[in-house]
N, C-alpha and C. Protein backbone atom coordinates (compact mmCIF):
# COMPACT_ATOMS: atom_id res chain seq x y z
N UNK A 1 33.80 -11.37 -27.27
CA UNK A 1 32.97 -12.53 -27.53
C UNK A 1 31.94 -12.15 -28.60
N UNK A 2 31.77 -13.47 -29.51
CA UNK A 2 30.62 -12.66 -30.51
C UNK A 2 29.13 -13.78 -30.22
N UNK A 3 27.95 -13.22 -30.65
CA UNK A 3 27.04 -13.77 -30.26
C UNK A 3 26.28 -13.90 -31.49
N UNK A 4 25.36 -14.87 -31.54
CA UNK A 4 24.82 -15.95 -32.26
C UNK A 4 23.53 -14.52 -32.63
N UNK A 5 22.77 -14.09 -31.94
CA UNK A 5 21.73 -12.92 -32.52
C UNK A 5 22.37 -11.43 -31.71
N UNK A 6 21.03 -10.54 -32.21
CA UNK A 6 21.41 -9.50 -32.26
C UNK A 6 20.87 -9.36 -30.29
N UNK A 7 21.56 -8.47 -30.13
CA UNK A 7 21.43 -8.32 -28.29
C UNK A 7 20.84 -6.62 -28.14
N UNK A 8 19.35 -6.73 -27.22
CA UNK A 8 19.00 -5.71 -26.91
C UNK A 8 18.78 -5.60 -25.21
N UNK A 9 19.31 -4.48 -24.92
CA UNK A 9 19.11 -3.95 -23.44
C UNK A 9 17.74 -3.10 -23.39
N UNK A 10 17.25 -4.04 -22.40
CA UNK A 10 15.77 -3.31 -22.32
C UNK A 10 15.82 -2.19 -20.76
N UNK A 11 15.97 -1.16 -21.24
CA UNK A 11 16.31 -0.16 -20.68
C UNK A 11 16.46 1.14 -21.06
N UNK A 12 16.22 1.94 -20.03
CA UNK A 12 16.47 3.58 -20.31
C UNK A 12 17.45 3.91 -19.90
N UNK A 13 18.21 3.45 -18.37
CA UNK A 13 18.65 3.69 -17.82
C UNK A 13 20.12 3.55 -18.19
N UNK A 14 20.81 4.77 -18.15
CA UNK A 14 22.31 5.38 -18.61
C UNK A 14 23.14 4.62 -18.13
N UNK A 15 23.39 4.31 -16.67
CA UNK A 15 23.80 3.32 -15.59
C UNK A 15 24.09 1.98 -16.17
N UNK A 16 22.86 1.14 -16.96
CA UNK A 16 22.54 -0.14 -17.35
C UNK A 16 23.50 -0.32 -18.53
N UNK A 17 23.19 1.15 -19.39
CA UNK A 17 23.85 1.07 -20.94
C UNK A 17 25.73 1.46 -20.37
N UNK A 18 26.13 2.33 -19.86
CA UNK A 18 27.46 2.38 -19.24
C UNK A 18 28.12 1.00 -18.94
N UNK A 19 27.25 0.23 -17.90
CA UNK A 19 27.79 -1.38 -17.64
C UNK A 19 28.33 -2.49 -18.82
N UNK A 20 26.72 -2.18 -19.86
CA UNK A 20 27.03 -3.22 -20.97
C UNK A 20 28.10 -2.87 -21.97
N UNK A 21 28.34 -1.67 -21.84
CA UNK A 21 29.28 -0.82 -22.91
C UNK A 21 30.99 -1.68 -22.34
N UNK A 22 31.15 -2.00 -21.22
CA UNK A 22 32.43 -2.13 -20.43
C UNK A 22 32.52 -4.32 -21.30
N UNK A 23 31.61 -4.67 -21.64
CA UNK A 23 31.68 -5.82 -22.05
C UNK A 23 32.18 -6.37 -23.99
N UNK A 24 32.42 -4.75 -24.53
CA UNK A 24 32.51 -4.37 -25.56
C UNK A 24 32.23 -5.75 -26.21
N UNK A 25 30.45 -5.50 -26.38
CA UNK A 25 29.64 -6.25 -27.40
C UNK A 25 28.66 -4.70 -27.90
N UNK A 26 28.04 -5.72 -29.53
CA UNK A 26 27.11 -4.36 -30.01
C UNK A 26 25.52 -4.82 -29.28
N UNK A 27 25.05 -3.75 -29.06
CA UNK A 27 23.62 -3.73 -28.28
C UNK A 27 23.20 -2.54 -28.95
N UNK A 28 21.92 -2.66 -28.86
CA UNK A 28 21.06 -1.80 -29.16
C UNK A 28 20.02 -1.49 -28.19
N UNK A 29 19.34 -0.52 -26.86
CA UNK A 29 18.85 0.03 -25.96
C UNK A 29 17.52 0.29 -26.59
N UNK A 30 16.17 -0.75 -25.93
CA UNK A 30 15.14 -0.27 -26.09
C UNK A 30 14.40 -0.15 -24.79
N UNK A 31 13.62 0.81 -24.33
CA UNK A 31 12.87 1.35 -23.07
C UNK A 31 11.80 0.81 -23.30
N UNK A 32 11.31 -0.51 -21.75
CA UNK A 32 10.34 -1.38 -22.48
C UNK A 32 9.23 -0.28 -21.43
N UNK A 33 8.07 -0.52 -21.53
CA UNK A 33 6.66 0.53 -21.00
C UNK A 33 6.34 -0.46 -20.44
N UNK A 34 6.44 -0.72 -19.19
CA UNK A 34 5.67 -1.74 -18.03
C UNK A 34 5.32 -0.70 -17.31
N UNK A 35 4.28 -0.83 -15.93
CA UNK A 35 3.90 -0.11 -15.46
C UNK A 35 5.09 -1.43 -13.90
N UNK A 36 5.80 -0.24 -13.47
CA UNK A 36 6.92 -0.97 -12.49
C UNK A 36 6.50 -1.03 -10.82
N UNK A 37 4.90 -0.82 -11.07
CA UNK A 37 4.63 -1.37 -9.41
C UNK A 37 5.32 -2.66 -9.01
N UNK A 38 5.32 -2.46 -7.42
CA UNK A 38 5.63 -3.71 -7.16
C UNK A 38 4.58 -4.95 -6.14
N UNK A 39 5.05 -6.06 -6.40
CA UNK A 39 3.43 -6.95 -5.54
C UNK A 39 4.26 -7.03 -3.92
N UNK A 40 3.13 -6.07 -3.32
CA UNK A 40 3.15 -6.08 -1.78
C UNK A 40 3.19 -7.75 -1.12
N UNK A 41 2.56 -9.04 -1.80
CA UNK A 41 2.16 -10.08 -1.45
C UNK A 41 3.58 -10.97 -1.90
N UNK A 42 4.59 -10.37 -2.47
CA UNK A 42 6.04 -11.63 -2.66
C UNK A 42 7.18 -10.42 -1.84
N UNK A 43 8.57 -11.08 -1.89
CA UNK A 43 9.36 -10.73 -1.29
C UNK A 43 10.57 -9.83 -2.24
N UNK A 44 10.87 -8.61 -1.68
CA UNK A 44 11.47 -7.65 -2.53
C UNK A 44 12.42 -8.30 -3.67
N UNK A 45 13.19 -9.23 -3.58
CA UNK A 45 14.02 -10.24 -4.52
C UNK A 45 13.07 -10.30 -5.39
N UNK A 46 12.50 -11.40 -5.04
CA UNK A 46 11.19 -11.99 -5.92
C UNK A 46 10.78 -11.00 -7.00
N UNK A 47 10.40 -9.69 -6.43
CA UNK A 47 9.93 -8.46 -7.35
C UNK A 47 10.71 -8.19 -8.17
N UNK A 48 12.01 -7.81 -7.98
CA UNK A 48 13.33 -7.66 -8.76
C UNK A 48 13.26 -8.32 -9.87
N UNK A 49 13.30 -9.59 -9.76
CA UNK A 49 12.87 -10.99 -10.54
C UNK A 49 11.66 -10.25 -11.58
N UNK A 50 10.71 -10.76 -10.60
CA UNK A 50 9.67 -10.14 -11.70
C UNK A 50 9.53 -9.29 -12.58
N UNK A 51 9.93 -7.98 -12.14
CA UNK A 51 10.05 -6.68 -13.01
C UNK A 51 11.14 -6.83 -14.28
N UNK A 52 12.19 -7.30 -13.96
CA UNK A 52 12.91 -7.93 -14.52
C UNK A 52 12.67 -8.47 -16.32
N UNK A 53 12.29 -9.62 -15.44
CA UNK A 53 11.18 -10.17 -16.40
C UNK A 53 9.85 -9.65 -17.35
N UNK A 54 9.12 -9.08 -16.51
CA UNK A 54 8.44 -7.99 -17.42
C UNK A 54 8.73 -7.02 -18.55
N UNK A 55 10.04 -6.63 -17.90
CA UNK A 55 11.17 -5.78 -19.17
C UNK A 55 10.93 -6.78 -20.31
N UNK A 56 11.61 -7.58 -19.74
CA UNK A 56 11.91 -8.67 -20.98
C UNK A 56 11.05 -9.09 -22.04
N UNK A 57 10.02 -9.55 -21.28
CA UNK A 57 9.37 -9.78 -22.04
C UNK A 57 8.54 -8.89 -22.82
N UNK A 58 8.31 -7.68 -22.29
CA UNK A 58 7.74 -6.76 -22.95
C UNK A 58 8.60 -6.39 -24.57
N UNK A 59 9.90 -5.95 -24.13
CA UNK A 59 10.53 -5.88 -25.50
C UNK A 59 10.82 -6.80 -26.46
N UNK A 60 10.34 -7.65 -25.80
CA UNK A 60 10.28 -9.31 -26.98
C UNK A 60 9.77 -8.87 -27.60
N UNK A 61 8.48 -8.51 -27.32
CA UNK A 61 7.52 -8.13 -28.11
C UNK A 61 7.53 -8.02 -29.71
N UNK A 62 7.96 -7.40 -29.94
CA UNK A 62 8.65 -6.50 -31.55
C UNK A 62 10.23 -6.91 -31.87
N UNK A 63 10.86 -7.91 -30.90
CA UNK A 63 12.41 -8.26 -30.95
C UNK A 63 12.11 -9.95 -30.62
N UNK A 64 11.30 -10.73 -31.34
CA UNK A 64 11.50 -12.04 -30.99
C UNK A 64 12.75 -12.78 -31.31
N UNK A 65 13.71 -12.40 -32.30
CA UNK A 65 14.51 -12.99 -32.51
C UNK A 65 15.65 -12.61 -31.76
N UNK A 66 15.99 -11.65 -30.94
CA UNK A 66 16.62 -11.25 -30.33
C UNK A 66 17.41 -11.47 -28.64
N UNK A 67 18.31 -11.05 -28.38
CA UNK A 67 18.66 -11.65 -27.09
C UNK A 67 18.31 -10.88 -26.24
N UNK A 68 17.54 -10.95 -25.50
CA UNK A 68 17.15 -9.42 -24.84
C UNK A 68 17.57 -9.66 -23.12
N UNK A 69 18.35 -8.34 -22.77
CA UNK A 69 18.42 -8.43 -21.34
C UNK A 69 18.08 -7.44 -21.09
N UNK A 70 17.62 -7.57 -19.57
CA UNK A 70 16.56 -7.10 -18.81
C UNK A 70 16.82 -6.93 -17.53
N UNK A 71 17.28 -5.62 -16.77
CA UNK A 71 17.35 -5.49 -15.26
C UNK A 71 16.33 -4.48 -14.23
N UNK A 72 16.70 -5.25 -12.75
CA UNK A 72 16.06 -4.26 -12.22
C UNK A 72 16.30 -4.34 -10.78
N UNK A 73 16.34 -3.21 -10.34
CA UNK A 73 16.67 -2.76 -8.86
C UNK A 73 15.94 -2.74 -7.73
N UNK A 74 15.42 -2.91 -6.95
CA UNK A 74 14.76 -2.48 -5.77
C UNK A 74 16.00 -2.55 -4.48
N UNK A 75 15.18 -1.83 -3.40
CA UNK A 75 16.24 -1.68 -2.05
C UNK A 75 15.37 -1.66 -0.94
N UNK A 76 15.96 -2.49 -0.06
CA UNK A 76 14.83 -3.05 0.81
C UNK A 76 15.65 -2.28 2.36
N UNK A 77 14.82 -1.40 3.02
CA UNK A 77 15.23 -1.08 4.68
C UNK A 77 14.72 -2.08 5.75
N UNK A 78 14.77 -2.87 6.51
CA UNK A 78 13.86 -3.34 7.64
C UNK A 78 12.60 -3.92 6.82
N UNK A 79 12.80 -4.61 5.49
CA UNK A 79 11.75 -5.08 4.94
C UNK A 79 10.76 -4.07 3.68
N UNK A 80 10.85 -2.55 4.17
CA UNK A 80 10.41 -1.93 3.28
C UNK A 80 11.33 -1.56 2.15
N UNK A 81 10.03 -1.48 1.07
CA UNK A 81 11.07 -1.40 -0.21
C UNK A 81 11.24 0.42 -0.45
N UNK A 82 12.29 0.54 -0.48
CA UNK A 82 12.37 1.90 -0.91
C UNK A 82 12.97 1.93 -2.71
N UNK A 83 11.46 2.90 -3.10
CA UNK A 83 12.00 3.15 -4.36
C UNK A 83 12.56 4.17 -4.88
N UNK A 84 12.89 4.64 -6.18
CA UNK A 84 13.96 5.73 -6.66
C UNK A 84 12.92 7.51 -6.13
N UNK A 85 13.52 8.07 -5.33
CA UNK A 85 12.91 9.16 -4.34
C UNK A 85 12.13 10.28 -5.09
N UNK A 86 13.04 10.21 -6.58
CA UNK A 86 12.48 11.55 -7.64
C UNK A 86 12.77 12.59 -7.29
N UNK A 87 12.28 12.97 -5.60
CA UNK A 87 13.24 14.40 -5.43
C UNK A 87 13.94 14.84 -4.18
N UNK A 88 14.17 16.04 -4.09
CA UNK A 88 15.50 15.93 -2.54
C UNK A 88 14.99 15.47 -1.50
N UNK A 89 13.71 16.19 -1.30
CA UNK A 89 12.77 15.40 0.09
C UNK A 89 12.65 14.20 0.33
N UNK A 90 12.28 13.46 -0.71
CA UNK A 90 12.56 12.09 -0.69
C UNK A 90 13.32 11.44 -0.60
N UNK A 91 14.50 11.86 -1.27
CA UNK A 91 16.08 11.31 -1.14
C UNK A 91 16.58 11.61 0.06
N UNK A 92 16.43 13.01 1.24
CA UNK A 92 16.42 13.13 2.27
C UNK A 92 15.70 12.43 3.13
N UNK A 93 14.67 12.20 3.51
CA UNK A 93 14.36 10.95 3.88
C UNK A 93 15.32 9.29 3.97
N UNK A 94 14.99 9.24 2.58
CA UNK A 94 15.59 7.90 2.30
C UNK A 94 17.31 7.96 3.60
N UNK A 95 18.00 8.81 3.05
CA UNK A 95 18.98 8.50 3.71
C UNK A 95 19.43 8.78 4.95
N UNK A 96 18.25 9.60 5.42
CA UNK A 96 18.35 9.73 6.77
C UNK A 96 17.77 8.59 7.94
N UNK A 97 16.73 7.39 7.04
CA UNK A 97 16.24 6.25 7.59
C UNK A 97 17.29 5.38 7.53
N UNK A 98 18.15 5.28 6.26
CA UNK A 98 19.50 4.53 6.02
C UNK A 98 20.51 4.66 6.94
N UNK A 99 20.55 5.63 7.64
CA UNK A 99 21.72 6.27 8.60
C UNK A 99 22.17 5.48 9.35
N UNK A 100 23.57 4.71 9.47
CA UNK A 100 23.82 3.48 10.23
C UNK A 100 23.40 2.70 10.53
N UNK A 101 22.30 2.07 9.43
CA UNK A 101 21.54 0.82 8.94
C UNK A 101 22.29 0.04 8.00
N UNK A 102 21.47 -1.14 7.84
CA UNK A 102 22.31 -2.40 6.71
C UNK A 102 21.01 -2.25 5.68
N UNK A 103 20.82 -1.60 4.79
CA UNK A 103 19.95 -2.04 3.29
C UNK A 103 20.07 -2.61 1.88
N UNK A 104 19.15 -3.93 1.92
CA UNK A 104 19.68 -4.74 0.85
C UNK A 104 18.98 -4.18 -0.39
N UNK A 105 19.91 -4.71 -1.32
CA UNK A 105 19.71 -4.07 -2.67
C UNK A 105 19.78 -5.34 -3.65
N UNK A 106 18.30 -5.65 -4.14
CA UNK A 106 18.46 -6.74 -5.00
C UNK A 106 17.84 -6.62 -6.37
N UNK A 107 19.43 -7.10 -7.24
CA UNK A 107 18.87 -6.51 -8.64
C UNK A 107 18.53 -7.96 -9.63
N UNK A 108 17.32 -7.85 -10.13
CA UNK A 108 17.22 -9.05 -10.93
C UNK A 108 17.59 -8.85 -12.40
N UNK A 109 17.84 -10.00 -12.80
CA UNK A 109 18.10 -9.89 -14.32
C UNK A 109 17.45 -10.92 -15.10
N UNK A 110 17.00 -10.86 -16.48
CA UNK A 110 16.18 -11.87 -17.17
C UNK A 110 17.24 -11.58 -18.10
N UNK A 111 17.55 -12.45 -18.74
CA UNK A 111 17.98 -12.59 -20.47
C UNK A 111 17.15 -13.85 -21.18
N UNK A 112 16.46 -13.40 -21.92
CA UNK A 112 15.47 -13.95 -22.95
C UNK A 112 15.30 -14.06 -24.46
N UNK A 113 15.39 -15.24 -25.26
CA UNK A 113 15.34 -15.31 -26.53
C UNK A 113 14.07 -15.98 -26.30
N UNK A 114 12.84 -15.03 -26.96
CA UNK A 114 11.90 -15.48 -26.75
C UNK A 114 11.63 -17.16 -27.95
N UNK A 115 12.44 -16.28 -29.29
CA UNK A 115 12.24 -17.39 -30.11
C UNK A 115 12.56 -19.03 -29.73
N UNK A 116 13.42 -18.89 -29.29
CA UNK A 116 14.05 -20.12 -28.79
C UNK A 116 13.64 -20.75 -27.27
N UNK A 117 12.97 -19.73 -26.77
CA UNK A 117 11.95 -20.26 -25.71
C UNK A 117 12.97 -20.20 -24.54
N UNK A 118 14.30 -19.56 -24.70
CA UNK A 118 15.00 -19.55 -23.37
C UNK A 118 15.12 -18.32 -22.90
N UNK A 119 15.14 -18.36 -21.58
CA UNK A 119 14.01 -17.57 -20.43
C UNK A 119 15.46 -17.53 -19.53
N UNK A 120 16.47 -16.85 -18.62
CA UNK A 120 17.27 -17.28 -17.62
C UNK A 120 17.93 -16.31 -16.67
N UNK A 121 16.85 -16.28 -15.45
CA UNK A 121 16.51 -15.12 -14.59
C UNK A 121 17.56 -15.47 -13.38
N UNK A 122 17.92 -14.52 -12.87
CA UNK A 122 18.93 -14.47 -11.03
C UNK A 122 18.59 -12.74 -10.93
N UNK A 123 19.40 -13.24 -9.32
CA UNK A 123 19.02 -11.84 -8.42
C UNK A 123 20.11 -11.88 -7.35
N UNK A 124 20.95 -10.59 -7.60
CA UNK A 124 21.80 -10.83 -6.89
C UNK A 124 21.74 -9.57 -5.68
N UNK A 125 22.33 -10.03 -4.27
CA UNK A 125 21.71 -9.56 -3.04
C UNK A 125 23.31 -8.69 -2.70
N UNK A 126 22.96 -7.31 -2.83
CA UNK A 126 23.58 -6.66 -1.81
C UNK A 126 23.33 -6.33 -0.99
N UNK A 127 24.59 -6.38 0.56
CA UNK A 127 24.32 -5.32 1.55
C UNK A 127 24.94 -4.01 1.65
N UNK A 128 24.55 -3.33 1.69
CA UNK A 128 24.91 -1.81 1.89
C UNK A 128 24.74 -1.75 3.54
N UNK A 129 25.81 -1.43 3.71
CA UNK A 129 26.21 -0.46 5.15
C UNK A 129 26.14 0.66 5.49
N UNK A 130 25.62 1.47 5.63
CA UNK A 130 25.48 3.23 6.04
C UNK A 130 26.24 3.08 7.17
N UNK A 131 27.10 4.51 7.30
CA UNK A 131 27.70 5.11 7.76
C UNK A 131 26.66 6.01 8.71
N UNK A 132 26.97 6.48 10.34
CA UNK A 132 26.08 7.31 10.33
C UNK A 132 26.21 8.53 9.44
N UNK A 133 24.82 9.18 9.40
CA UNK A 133 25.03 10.22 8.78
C UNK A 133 24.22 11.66 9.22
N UNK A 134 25.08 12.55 8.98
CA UNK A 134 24.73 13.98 9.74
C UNK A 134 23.81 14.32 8.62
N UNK A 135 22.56 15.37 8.53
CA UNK A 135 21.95 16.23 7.93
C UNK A 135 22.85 16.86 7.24
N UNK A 136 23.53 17.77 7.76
CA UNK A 136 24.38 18.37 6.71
C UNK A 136 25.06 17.47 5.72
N UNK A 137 25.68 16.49 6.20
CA UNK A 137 26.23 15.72 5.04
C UNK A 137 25.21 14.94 4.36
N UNK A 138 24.10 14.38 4.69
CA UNK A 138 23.04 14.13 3.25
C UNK A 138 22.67 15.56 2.64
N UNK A 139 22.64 16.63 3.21
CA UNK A 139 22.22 17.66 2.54
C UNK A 139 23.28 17.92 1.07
N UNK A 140 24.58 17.95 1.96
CA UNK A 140 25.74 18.60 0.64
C UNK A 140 25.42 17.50 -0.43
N UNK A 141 25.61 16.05 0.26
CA UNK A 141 25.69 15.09 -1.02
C UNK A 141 24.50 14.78 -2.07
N UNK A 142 23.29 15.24 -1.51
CA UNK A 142 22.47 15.12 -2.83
C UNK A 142 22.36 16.56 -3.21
N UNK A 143 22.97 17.82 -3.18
CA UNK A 143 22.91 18.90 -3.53
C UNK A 143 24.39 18.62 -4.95
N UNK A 144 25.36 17.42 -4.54
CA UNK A 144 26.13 17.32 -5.33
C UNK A 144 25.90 16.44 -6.18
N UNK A 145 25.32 15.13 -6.00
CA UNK A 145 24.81 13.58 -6.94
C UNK A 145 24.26 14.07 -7.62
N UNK A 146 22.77 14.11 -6.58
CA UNK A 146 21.69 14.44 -6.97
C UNK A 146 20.94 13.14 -7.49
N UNK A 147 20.68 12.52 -7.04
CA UNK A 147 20.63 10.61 -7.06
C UNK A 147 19.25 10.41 -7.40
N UNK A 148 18.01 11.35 -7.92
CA UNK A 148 16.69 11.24 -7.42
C UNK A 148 16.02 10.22 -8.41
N UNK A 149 17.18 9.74 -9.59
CA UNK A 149 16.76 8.22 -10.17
C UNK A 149 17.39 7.06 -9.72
N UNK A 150 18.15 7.31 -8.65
CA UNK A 150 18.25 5.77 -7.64
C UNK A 150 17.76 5.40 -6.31
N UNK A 151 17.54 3.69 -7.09
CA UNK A 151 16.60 3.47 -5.63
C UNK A 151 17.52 3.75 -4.94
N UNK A 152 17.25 4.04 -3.28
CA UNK A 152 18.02 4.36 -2.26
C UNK A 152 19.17 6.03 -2.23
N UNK A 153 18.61 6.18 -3.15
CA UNK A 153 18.92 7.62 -3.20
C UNK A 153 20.45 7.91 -3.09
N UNK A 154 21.41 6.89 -3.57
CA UNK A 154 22.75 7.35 -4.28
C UNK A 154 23.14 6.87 -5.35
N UNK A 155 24.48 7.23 -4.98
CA UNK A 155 24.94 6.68 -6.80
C UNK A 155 26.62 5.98 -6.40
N UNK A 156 26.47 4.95 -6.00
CA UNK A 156 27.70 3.89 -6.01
C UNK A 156 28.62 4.16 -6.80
N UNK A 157 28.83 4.49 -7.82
CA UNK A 157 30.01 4.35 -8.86
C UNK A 157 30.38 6.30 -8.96
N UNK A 158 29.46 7.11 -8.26
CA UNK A 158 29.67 8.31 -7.32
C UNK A 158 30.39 8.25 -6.32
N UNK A 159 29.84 10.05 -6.30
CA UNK A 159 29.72 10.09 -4.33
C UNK A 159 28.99 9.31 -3.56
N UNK A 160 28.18 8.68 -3.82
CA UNK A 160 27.58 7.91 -3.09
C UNK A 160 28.14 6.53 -2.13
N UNK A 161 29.48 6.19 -2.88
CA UNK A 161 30.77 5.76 -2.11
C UNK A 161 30.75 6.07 -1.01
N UNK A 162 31.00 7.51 -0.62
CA UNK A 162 31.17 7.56 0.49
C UNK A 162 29.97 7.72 1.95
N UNK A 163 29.03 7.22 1.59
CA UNK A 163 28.40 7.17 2.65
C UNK A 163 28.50 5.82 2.94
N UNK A 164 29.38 4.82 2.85
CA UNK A 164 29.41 3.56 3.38
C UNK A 164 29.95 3.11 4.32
N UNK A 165 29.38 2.06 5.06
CA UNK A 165 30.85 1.60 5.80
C UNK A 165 31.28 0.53 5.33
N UNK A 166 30.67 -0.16 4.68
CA UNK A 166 31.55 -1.59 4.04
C UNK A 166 30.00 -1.96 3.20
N UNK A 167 30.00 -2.85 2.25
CA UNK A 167 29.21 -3.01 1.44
C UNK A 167 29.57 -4.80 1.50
N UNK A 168 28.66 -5.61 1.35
CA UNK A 168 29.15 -7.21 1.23
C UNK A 168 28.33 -7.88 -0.17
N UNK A 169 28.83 -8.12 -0.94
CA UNK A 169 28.16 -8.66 -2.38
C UNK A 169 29.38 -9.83 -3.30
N UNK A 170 28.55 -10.23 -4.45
CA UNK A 170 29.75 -11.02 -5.01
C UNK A 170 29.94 -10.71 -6.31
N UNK A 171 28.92 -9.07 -6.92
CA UNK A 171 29.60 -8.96 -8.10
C UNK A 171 29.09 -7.32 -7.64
N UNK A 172 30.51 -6.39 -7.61
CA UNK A 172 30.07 -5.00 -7.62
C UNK A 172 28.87 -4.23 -8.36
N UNK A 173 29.22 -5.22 -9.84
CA UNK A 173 28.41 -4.29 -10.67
C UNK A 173 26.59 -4.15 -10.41
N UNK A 174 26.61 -4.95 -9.86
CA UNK A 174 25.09 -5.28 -9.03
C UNK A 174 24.15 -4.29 -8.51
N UNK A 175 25.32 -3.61 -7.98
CA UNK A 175 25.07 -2.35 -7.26
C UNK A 175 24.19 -1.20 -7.72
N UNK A 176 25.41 -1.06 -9.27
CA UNK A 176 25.03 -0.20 -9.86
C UNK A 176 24.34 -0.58 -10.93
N UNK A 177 23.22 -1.58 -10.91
CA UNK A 177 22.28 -1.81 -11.92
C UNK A 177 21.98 -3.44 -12.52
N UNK A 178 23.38 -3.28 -12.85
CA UNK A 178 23.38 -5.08 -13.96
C UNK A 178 24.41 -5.80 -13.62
N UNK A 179 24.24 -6.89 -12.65
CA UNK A 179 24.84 -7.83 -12.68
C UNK A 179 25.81 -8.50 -13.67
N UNK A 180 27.04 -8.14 -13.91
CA UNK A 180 27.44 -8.63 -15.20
C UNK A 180 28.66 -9.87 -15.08
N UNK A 181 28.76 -10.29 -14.04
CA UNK A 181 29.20 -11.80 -13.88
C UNK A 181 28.61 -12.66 -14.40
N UNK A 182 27.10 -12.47 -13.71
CA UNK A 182 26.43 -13.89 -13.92
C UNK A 182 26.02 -13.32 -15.17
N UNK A 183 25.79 -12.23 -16.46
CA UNK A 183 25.25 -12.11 -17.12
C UNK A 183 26.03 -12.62 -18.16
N UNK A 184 27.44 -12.25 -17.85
CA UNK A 184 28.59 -12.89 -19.37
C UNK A 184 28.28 -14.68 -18.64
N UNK A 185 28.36 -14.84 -17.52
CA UNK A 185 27.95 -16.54 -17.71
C UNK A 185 26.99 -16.88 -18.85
N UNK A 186 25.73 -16.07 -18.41
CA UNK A 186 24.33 -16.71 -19.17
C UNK A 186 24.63 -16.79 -20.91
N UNK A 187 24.87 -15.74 -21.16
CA UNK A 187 25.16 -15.26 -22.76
C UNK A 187 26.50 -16.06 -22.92
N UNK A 188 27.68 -16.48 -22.65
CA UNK A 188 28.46 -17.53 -22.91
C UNK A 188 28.59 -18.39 -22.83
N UNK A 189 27.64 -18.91 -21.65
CA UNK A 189 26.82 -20.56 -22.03
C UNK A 189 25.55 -21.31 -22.97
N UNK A 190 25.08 -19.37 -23.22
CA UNK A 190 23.79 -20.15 -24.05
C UNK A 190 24.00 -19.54 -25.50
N UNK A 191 24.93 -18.28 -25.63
CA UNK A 191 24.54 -17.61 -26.93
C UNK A 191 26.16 -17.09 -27.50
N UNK A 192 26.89 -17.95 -27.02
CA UNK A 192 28.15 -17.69 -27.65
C UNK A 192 28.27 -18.49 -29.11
N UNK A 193 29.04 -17.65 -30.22
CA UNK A 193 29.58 -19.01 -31.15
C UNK A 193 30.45 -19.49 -31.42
């Protein structure tokens, strides 16, 4: 598909640029500088959304003419949001609270031409299933991932497979970062030529 402007992924993340690469369009990867707290006072989706959005709009910034998409992850246990762990302790943790639990994982996406004033945000809801899980086996598997830049402390399109017991969603790629169902919708309803 070819597109009407130039398309930037506002992102660092390897994961994000891997996804868009599978849609063989040209992009260009800029890392927007938001500060990625999240508001304790809305609901983990909602934040997704937001942050999302913040990407976006941040790299408008200097790219107004541009198509800019914009993702983002959070993972919610029993309501708390767990974010990306940084290191084994943390990631130990994380998945030892996960241990034959259901944790949702909701990733938002913005795609934004600021010039043109169109703005067109979703959030799509996974469940993740944990498997129980032994110490030793979170031990081996983040001694092998090593996941400590994902929220929830694996890596889906990994080993992180296998700590599941069934996963329920309506676009895999979700999982692992960027929604790209609803994203070839947005960009082929609004920015195809």
């Amino acid at each position: 598909m070819i597109y009407s402007k130039k398309i930037i992924l506002a992102s660092s993340s390897k994961y994000r640029k891997q996804l868009l690469e599978r849609l063989d369009i040209q992009f260009d990867c800029v890392s927007p500088n938001i500060d990625e707290s999240t508001n304790p006072n809305i609901s983990p989706k909602k934040n997704a959304v937001e942050l999302s959005i913040k990407k976006a709009k941040e790299v408008a910034k200097t790219n107004p003419d541009s198509i800019i998409i914009a993702s983002d992850q959070l993972c919610s246990l029993n309501g708390k949001i767990l974010g990306k762990p940084g290191n084994f302790d943390n990631a130990f943790k994380q998945l030892k609270d996960s241990s034959g639990q259901k944790v949702k994982f909701y990733t938002g996406l913005c795609v934004l031409h600021q010039e043109s004033e169109k703005m067109m945000t979703h959030c799509d809801t996974t469940t993740v299933y944990f498997r129980e899980l032994a110490d030793q086996q979170i031990t081996q598997y983040l001694h092998k991932d090593k996941p400590y830049d994902c929220a929830g402390s694996f890596k889906a399109e990994s080993l992180g497979i296998c700590l599941f017991k069934k996963i329920k969603n309506t676009d895999p790629t979700a999982l692992i970062g960027l929604p790209l169902i609803k994203l070839c919708q947005i960009l082929n309803s609004n920015f195809a030529n």
